[in-house]
Protein backbone atom coordinates (compact mmCIF):
# COMPACT_ATOMS: atom_id res chain seq x y z
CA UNK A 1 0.00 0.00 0.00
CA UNK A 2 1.10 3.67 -0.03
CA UNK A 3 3.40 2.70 -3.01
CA UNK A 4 6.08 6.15 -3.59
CA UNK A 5 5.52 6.99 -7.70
CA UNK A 6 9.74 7.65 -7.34
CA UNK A 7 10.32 3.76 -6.41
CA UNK A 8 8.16 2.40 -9.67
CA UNK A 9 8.84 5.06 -12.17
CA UNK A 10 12.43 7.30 -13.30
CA UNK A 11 12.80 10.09 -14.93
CA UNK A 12 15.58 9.29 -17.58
CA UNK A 13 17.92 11.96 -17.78
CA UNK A 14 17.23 12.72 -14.07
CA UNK A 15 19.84 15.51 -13.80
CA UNK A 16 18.55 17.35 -16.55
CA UNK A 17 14.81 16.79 -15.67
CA UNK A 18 14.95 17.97 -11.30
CA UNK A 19 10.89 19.17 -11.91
CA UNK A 20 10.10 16.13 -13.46
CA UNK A 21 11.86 13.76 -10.53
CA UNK A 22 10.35 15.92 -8.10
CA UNK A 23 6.94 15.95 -9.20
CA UNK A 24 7.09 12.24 -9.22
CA UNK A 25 8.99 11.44 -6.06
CA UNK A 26 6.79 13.39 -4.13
CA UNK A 27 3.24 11.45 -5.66
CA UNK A 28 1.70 8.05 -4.25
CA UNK A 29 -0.50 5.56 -5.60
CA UNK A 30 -2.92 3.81 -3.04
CA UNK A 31 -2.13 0.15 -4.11
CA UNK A 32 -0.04 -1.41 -6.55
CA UNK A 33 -0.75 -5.16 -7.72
CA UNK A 34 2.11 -6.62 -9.06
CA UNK A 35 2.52 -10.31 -10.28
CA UNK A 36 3.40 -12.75 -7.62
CA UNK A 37 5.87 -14.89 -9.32
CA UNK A 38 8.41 -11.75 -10.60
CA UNK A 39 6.56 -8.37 -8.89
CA UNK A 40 6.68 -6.80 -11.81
CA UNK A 41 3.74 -3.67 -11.24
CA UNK A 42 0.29 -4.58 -12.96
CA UNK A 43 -1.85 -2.36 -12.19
CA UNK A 44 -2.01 0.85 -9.48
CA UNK A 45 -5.26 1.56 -8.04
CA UNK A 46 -6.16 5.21 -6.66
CA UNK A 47 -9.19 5.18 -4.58
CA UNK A 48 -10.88 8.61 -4.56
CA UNK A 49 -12.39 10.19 -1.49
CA UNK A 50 -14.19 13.57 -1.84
CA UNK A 51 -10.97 15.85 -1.72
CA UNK A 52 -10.70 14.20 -5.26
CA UNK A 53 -13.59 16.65 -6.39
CA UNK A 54 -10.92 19.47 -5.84
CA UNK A 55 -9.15 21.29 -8.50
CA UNK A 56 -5.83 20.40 -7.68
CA UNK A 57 -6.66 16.99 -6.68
CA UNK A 58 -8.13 16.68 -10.02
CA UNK A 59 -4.73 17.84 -11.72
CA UNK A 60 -2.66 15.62 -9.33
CA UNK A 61 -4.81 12.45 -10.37
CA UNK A 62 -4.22 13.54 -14.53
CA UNK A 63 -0.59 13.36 -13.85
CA UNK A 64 -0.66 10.10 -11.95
CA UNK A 65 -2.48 9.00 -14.67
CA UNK A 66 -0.22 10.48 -17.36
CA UNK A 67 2.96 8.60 -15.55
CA UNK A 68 0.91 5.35 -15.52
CA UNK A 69 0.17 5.32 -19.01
CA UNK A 70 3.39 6.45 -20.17
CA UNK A 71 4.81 3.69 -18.52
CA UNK A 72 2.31 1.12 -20.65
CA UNK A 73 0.33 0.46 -16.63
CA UNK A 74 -3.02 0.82 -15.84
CA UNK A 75 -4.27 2.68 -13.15
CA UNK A 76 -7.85 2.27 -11.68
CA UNK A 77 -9.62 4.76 -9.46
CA UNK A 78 -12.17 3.64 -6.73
CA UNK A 79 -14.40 5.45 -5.33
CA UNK A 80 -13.57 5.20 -1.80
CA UNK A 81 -16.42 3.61 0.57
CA UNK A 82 -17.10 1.95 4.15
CA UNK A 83 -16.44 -1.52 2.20
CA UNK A 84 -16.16 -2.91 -1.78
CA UNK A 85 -17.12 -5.66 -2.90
CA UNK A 86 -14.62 -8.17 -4.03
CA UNK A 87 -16.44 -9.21 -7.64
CA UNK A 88 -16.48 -5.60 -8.94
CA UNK A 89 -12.62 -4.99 -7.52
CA UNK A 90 -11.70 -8.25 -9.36
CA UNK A 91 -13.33 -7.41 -12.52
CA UNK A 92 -12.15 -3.74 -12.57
CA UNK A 93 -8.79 -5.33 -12.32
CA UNK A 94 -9.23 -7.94 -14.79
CA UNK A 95 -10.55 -5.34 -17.16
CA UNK A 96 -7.59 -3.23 -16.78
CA UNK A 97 -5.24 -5.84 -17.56
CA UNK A 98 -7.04 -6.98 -20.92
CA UNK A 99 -5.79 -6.18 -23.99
CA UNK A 100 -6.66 -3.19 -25.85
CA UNK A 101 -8.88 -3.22 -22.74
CA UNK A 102 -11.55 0.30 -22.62
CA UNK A 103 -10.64 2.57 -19.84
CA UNK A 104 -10.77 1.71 -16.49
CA UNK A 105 -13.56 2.40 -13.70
CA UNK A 106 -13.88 6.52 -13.59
């Protein structure tokens, strides 16, 4: 849980590119399922309370998203709740990892 952006993604160049490694050092992702056998990340999944609904939360969650995809990895965002029910997590998941799969859950 609480996986740092900075210890899944780089910046190449990072010298060059401080505002770029910054802005992604300083960014989290809720959850991060990676495959059991190598752990190589498959998919991050935000969940999304209310302060979501705020402007700069709003911009913070397009970059996250922006690094995901740039990196080829989904990214799902759940709206956050008292408790979720494990059929619609697992088929969020599985339709996030599906080839030329359509967008995640909003």
């Amino acid at each position: 849980t609480k996986v740092r952006l900075g210890d899944l993604f780089f910046v190449r160049q990072p010298h060059k590119n401080h505002a770029a490694r910054n802005r992604i050092d300083r960014k989290h992702i809720d959850f991060l399922i990676c495959d059991a056998m190598t752990m190589r990340p498959l998919v991050g999944i935000e969940l999304d309370d209310a302060s979501h609904q705020r402007k700069d939360r709003k911009e913070r969650d397009d970059f996250v998203d922006r690094v995901f995809a740039a990196a080829g990895l989904p990214v799902i965002h759940v709206p956050a709740a008292r408790s979720y029910q494990p059929k619609e997590l697992a088929e969020a998941i599985d339709r996030a990892l599906a080839p030329n799969s359509p967008p995640p859950i909003p």
